[in-house]
N, C-alpha and C. Protein backbone atom coordinates (compact mmCIF):
# COMPACT_ATOMS: atom_id res chain seq x y z
N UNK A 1 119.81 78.20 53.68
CA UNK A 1 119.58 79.62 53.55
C UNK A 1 118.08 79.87 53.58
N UNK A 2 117.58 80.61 54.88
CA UNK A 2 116.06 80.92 54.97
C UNK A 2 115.43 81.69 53.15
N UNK A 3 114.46 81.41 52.85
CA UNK A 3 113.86 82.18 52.16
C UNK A 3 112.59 83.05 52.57
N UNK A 4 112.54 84.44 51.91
CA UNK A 4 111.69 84.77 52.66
C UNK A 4 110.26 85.08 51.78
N UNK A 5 109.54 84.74 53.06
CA UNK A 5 107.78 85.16 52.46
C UNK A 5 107.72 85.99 52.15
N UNK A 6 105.99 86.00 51.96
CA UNK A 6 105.39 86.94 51.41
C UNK A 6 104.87 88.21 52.86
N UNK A 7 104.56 86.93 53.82
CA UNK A 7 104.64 87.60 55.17
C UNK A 7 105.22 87.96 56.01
N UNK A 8 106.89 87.89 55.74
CA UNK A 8 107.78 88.74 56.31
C UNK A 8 108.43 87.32 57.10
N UNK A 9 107.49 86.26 57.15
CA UNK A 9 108.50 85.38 57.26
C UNK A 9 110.07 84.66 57.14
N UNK A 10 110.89 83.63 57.63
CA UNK A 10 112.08 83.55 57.01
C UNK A 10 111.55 82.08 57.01
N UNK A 11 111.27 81.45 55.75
CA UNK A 11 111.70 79.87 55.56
C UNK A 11 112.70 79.10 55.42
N UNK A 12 112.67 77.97 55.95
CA UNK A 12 113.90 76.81 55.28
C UNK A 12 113.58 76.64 53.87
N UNK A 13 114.45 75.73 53.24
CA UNK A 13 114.14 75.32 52.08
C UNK A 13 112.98 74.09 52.16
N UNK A 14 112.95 73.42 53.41
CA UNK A 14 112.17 72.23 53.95
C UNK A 14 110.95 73.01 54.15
N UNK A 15 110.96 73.97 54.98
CA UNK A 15 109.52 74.59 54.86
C UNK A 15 108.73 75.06 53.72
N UNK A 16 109.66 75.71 52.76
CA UNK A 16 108.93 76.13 51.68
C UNK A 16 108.68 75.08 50.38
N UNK A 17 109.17 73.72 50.70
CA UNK A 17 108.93 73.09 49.44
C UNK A 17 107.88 72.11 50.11
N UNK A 18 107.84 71.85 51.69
CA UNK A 18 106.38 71.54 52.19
C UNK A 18 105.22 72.60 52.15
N UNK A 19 104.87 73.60 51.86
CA UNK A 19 104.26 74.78 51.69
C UNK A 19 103.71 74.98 50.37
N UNK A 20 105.26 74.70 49.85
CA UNK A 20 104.71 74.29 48.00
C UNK A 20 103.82 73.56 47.73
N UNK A 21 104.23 72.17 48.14
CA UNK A 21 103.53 71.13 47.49
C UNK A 21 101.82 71.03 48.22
N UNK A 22 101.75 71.88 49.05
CA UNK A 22 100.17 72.01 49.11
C UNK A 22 99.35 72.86 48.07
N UNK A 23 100.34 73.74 47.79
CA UNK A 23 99.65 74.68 46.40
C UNK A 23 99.73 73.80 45.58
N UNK A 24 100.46 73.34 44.98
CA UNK A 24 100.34 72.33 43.70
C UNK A 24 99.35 71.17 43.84
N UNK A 25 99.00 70.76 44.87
CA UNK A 25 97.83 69.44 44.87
C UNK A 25 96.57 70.46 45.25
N UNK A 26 96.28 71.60 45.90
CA UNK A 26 95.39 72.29 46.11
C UNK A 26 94.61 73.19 45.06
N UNK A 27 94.14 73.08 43.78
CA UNK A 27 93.89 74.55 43.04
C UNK A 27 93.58 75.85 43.87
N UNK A 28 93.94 76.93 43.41
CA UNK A 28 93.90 78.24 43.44
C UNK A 28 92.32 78.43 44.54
N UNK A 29 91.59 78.33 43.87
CA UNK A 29 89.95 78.77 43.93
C UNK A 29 89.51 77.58 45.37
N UNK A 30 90.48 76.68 45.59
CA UNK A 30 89.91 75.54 46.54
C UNK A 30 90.85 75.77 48.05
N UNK A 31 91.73 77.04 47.80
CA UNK A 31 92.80 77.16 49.38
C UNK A 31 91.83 78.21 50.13
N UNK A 32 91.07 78.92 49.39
CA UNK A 32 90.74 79.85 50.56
C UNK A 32 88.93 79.36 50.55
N UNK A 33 88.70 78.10 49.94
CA UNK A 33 86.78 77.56 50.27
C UNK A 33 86.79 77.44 51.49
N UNK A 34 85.76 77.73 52.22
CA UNK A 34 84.98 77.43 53.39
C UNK A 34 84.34 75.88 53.41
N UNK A 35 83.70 75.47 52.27
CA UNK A 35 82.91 74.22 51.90
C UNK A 35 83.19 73.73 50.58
N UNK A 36 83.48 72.44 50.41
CA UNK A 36 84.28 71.65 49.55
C UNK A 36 82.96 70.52 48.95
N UNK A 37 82.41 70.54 47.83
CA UNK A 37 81.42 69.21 48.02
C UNK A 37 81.94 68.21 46.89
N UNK A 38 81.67 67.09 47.46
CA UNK A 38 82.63 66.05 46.54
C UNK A 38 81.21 64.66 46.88
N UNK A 39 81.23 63.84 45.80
CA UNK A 39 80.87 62.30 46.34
C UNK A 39 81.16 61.39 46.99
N UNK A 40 82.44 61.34 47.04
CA UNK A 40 82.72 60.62 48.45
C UNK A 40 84.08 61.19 48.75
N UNK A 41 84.10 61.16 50.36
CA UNK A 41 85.41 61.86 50.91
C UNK A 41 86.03 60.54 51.50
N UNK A 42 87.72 60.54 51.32
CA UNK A 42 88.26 59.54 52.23
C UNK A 42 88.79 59.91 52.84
N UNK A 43 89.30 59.76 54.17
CA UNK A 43 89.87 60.44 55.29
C UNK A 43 91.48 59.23 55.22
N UNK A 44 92.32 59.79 55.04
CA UNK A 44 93.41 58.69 55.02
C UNK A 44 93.94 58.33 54.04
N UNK A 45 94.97 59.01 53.30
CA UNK A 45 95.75 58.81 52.13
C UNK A 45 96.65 57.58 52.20
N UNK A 46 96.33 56.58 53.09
CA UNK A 46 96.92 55.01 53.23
C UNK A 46 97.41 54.89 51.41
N UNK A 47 97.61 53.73 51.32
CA UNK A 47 98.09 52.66 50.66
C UNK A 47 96.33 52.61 49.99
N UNK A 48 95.59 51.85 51.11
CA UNK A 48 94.33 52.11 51.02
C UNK A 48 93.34 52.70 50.59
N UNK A 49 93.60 53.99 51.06
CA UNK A 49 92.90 55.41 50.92
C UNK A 49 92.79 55.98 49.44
N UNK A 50 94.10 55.48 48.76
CA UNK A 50 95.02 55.63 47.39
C UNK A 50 94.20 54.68 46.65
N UNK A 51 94.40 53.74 46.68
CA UNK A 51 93.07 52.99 46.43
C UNK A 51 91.45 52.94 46.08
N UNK A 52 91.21 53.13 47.04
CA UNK A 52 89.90 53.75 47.15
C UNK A 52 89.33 55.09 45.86
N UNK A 53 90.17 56.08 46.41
CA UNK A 53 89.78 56.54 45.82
C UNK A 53 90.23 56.55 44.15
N UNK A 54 91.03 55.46 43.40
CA UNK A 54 91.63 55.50 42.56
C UNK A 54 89.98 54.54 41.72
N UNK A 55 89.44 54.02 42.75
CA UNK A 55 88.22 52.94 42.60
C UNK A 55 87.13 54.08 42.36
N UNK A 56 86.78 55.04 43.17
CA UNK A 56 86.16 55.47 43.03
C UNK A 56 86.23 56.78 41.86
N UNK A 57 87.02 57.30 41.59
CA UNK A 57 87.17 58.18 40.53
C UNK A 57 86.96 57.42 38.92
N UNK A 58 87.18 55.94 39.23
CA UNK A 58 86.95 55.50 37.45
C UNK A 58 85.84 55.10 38.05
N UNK A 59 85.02 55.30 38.70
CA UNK A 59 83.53 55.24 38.64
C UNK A 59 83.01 56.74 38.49
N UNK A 60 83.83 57.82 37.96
CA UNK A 60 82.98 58.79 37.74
C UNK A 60 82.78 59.41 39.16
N UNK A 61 83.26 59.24 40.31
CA UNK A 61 82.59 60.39 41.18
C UNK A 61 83.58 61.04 41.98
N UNK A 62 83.46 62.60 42.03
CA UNK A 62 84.07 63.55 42.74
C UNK A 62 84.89 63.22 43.76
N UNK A 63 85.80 62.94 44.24
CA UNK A 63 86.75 63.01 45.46
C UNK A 63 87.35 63.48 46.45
N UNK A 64 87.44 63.81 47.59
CA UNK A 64 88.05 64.38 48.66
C UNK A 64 88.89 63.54 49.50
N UNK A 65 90.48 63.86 49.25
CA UNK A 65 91.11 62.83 49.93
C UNK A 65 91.85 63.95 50.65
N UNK A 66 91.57 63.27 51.91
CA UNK A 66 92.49 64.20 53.09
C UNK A 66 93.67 62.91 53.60
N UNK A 67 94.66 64.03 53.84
CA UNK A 67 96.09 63.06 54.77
C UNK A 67 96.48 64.07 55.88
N UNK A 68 96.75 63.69 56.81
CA UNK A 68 97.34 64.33 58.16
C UNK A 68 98.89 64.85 57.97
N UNK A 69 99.23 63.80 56.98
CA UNK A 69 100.98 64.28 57.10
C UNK A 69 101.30 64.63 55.89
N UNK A 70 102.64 64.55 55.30
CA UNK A 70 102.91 65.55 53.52
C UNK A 70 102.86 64.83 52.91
N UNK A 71 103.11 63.57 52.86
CA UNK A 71 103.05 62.22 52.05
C UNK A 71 101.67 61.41 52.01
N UNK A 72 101.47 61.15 51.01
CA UNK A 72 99.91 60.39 50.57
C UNK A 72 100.90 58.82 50.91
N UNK A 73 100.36 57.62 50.77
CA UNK A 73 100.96 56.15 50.49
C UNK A 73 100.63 55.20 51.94
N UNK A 74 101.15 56.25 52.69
CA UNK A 74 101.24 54.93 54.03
C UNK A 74 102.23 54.89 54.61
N UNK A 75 102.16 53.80 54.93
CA UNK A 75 103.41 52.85 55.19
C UNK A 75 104.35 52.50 53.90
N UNK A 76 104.14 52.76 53.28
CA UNK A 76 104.85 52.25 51.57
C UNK A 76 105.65 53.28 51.66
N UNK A 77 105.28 54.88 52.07
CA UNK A 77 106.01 56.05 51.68
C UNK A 77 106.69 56.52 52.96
N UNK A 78 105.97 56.60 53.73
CA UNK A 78 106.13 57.62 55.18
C UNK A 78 106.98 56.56 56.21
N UNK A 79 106.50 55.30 55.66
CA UNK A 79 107.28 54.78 57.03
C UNK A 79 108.65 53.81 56.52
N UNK A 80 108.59 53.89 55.06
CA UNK A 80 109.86 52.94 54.30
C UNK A 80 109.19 51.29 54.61
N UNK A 81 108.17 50.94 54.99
CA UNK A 81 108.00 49.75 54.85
C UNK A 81 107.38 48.94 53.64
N UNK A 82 108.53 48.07 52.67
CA UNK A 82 108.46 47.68 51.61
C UNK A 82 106.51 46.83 51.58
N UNK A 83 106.41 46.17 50.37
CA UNK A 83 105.08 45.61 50.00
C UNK A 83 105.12 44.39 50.70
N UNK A 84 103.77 44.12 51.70
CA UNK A 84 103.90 43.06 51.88
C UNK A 84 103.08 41.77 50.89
N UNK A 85 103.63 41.33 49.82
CA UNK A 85 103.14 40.44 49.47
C UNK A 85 103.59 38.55 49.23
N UNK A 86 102.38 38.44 48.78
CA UNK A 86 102.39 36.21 48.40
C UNK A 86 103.62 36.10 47.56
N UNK A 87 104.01 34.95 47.76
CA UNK A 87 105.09 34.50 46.81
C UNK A 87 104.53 34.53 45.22
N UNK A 88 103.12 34.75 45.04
CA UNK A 88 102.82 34.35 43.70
C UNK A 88 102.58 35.71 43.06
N UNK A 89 102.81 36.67 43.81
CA UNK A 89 102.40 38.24 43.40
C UNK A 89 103.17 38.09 42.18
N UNK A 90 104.15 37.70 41.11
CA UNK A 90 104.39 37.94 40.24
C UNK A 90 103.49 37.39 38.92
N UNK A 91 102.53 36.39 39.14
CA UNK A 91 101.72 36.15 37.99
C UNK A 91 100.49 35.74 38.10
N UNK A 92 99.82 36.02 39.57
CA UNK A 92 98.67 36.58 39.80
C UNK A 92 98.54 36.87 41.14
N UNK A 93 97.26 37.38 41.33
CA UNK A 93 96.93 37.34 43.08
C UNK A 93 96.46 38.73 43.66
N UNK A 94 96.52 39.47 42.16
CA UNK A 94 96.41 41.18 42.71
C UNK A 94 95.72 41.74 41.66
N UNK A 95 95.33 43.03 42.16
CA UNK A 95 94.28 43.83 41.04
C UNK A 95 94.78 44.62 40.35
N UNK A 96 93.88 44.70 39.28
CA UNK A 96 95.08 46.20 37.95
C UNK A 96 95.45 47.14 38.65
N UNK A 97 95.04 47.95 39.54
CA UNK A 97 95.42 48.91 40.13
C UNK A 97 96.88 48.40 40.69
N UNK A 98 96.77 47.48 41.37
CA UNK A 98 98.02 47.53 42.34
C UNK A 98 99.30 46.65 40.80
N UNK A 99 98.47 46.21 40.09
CA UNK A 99 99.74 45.70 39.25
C UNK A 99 100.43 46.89 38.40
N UNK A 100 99.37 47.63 38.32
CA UNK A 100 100.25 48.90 37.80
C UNK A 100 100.94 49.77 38.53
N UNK A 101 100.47 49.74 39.67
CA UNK A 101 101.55 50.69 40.93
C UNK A 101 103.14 50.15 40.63
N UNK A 102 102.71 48.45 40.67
CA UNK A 102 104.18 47.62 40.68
C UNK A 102 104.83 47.70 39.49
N UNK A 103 104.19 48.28 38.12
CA UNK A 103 104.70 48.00 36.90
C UNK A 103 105.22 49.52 37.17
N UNK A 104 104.72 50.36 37.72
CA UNK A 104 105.37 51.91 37.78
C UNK A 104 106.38 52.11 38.88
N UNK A 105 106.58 51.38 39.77
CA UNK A 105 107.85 51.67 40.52
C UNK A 105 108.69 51.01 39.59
N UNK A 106 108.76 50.21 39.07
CA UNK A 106 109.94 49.37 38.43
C UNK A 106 110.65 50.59 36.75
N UNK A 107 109.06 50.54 36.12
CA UNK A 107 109.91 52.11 35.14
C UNK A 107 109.73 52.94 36.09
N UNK A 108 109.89 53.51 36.72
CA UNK A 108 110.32 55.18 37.50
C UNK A 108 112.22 54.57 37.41
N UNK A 109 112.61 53.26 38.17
CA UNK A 109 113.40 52.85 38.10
C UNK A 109 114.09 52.86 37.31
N UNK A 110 113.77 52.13 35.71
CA UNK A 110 114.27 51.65 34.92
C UNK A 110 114.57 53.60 33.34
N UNK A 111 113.39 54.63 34.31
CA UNK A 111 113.60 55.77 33.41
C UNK A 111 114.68 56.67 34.25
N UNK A 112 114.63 56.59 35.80
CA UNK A 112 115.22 57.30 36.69
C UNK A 112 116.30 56.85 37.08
N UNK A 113 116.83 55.59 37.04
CA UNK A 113 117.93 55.38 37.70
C UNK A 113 119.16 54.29 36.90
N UNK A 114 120.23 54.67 37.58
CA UNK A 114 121.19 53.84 36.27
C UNK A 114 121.62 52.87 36.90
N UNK A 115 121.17 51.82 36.01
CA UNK A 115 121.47 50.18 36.28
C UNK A 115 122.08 49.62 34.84
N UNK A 116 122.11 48.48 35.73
CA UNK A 116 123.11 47.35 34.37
C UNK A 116 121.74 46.80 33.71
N UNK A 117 122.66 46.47 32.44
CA UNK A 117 121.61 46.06 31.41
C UNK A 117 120.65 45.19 32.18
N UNK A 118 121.65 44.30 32.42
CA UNK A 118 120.82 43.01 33.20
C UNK A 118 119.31 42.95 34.02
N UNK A 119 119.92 44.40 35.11
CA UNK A 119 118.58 44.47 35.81
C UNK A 119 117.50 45.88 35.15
N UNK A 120 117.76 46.34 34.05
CA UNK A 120 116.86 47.29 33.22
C UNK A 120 116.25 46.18 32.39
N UNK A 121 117.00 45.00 32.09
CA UNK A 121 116.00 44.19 31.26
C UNK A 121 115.16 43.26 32.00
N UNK A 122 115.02 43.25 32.88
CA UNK A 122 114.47 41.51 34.16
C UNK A 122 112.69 42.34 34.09
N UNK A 123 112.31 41.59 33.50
CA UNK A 123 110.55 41.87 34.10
C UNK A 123 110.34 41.86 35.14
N UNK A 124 111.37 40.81 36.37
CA UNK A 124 110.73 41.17 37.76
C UNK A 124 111.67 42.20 38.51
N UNK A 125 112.06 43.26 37.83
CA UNK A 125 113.31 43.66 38.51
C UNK A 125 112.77 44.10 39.73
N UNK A 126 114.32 43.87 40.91
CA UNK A 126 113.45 43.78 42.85
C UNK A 126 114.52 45.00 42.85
N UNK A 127 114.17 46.57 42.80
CA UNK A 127 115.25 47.65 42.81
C UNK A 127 115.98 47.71 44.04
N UNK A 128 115.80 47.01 45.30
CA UNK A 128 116.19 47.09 46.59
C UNK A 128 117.05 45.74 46.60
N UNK A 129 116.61 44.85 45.98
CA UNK A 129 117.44 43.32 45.74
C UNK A 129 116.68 42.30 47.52
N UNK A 130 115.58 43.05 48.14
CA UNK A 130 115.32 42.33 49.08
C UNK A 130 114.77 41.34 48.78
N UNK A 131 114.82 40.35 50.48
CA UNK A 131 113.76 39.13 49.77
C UNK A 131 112.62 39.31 50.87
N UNK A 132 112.88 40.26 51.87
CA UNK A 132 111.16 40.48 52.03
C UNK A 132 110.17 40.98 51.11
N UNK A 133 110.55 41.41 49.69
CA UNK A 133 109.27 41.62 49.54
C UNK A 133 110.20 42.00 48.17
N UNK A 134 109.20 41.22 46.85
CA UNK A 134 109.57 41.13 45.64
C UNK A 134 109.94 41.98 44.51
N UNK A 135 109.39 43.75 45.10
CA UNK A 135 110.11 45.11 44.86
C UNK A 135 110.32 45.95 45.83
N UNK A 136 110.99 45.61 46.45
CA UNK A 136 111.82 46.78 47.26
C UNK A 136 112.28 48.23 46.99
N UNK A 137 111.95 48.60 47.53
CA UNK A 137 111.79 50.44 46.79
C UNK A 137 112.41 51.41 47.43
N UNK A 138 112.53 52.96 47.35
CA UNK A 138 112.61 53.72 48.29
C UNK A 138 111.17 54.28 48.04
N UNK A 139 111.16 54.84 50.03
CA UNK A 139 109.88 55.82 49.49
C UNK A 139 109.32 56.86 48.49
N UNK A 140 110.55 57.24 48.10
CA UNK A 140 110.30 58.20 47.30
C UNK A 140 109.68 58.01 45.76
N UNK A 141 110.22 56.54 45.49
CA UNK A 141 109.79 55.97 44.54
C UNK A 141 108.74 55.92 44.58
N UNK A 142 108.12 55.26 45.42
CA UNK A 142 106.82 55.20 45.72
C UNK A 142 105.96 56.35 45.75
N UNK A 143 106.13 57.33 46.33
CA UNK A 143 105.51 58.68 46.38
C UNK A 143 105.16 58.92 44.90
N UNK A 144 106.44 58.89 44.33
CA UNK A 144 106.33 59.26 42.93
C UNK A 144 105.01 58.43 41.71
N UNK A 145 105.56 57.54 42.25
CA UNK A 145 104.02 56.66 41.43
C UNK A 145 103.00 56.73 41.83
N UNK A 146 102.66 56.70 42.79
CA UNK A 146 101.42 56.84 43.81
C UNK A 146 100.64 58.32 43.06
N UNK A 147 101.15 59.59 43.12
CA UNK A 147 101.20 60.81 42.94
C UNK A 147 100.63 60.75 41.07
N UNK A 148 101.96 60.19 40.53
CA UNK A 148 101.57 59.56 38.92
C UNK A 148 99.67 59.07 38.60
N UNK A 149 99.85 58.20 39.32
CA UNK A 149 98.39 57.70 39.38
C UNK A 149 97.50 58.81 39.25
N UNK A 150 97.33 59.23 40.90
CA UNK A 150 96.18 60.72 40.78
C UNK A 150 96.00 61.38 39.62
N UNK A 151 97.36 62.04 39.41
CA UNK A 151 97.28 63.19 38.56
C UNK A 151 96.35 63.50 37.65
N UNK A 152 96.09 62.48 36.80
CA UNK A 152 95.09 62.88 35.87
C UNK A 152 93.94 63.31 36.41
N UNK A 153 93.67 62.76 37.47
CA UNK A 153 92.31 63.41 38.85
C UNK A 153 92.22 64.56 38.82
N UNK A 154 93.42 64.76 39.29
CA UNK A 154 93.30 66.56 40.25
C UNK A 154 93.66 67.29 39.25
N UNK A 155 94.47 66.84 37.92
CA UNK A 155 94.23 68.01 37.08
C UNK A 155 92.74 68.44 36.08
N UNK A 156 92.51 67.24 36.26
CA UNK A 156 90.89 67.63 36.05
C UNK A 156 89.56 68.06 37.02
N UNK A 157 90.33 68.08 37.78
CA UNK A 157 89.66 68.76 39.01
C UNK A 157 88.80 67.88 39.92
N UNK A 158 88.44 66.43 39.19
CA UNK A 158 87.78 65.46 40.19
C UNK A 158 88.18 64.68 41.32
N UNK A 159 89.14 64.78 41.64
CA UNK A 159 89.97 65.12 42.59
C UNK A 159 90.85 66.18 43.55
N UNK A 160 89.88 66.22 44.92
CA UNK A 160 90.94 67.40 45.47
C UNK A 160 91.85 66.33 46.45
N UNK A 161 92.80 66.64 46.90
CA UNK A 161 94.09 66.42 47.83
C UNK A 161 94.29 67.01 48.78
N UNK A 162 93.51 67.10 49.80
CA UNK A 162 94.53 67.77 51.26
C UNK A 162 95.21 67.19 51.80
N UNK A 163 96.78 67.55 51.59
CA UNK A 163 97.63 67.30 52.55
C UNK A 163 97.83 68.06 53.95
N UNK A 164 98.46 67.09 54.92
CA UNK A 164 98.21 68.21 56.50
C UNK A 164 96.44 68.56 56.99
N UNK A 165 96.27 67.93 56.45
CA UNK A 165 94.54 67.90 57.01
C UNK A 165 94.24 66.63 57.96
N UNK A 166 93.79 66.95 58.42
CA UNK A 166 92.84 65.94 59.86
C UNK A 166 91.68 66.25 60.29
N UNK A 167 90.75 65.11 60.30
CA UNK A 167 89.00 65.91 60.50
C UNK A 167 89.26 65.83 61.98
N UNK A 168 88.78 66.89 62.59
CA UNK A 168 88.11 67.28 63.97
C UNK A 168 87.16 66.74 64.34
N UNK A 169 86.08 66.11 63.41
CA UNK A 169 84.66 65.79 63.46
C UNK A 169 83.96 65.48 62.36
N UNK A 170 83.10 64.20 62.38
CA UNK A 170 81.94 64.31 61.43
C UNK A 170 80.92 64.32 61.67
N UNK A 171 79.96 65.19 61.07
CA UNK A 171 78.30 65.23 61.14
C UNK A 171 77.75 64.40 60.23
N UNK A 172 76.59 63.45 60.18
CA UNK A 172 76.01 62.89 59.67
C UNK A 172 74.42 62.89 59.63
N UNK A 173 73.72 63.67 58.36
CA UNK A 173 72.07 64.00 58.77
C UNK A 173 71.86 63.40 57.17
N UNK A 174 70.49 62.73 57.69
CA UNK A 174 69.55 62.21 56.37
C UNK A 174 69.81 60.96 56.15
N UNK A 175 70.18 59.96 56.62
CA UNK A 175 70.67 58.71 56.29
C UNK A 175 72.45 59.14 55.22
N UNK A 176 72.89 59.82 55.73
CA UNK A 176 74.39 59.53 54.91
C UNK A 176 74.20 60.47 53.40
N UNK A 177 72.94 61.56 53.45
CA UNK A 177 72.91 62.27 52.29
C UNK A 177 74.15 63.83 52.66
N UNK A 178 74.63 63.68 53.46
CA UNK A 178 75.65 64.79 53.63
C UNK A 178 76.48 64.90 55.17
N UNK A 179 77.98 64.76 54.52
CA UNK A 179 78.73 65.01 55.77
C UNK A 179 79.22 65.38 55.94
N UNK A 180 79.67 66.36 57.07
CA UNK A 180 80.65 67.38 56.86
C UNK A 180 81.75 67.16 57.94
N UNK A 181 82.72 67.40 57.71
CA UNK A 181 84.04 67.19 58.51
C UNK A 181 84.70 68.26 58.20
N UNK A 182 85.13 68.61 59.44
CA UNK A 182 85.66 70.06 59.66
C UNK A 182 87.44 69.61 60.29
N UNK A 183 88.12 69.98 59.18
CA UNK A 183 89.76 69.82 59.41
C UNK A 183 90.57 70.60 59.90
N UNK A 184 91.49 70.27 60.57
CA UNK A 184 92.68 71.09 61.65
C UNK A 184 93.65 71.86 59.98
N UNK A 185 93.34 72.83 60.12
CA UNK A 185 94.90 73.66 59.75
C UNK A 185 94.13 75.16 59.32
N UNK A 186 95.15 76.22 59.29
CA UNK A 186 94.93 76.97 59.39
C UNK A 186 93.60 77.82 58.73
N UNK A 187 93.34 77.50 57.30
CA UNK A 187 91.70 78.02 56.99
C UNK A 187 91.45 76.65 56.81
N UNK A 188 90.61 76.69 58.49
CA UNK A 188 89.52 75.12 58.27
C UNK A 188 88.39 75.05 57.32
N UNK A 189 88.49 74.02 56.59
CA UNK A 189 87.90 73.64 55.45
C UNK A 189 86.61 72.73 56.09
N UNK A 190 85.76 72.88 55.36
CA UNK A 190 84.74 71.87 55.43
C UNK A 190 83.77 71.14 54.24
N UNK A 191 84.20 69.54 54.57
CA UNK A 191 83.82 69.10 53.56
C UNK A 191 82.18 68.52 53.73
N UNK A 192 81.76 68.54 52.59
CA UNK A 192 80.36 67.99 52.13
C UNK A 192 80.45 66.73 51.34
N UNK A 193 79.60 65.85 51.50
CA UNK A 193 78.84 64.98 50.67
C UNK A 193 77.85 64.95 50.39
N UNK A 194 77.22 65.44 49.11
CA UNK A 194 75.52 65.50 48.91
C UNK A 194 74.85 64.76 47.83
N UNK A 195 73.84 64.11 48.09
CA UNK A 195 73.32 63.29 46.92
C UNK A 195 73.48 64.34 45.91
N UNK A 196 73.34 63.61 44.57
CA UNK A 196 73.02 64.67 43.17
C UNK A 196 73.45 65.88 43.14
N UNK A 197 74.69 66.71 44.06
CA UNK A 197 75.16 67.87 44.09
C UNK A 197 76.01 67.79 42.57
């Protein structure tokens, strides 16, 4: 059943809860900026990108993470392709960050979904039961933790999130003291990086 806008539009329910979720990662005061200035911008809400900037925010500095499509993650979320990791990923081989991604798909699991005692109690529980890869997930799971992570970011505002963004271009003047990338969607945004801003 279409719902309708504010602009006389008729939405799906698919359109308007992709529509949504840009207001909710976007604050109010940051949908209609012209210029965005942050300390470092990442272009690519990867697996990676998620990362990065998860590195760079507990160092204290401002963030701009842009993604092209509605899902932040990667390949983990967007494309259903499970973790590729070592046989030893269960008792070392990886960084706090990513051991907590893995300790948070397993409770999203163990708070969200109904299993037997057996596998709510297993420290390594594999929610997919694959043996490519030692937690097997759905994407959505993943989204969900991934998203978990940020949050404390963007509700404090040191973190912004564009989803559906793609840079057109970057400028680079001063040795890397400011760059601006100018993104595809409807009020093109442009971001800054400036020393000591």
């Amino acid at each position: 059943m279409p719902i309708s806008a504010s602009r006389g539009d008729d939405w799906s329910r698919r359109q308007f809860i992709a529509r949504a979720g840009t207001l909710l990662v976007l604050p109010q005061g940051l949908r209609t900026a012209r210029e965005l200035r942050c300390d470092v911008a990442i272009v690519g809400a990867s697996f990676g990108g998620v990362a990065a900037a998860l590195a760079a925010l507990r160092n204290d500095q401002r963030v701009i993470l842009t993604e092209s499509t509605d899902w932040i993650g990667g390949q983990v979320t967007s494309q259903a392709v499970p973790p590729d990791e070592h046989a030893w990923i269960e008792s070392f081989g990886c960084t706090r960050s990513y051991r907590a991604y893995r300790d948070g798909v397993r409770d999203y699991y163990r708070r969200h979904y109904p299993l037997t005692e057996a596998a709510r109690a297993s420290a390594q529980l594999n929610p997919g039961s694959a043996t490519v890869s030692r937690i097997a997930h759905e994407p959505r799971v993943s989204l969900a933790v991934l998203e978990a992570m940020l949050a404390p970011y963007v509700s404090s505002g040191r973190l912004t999130m564009l989803l559906r963004h793609a840079p057109l271009r970057a400028d680079v003047e001063r040795d890397l003291e400011a760059l601006a990338a100018d993104v595809e969607e409807a009020a093109a945004q442009v971001l800054t990086r400036g020393k000591g801003d």
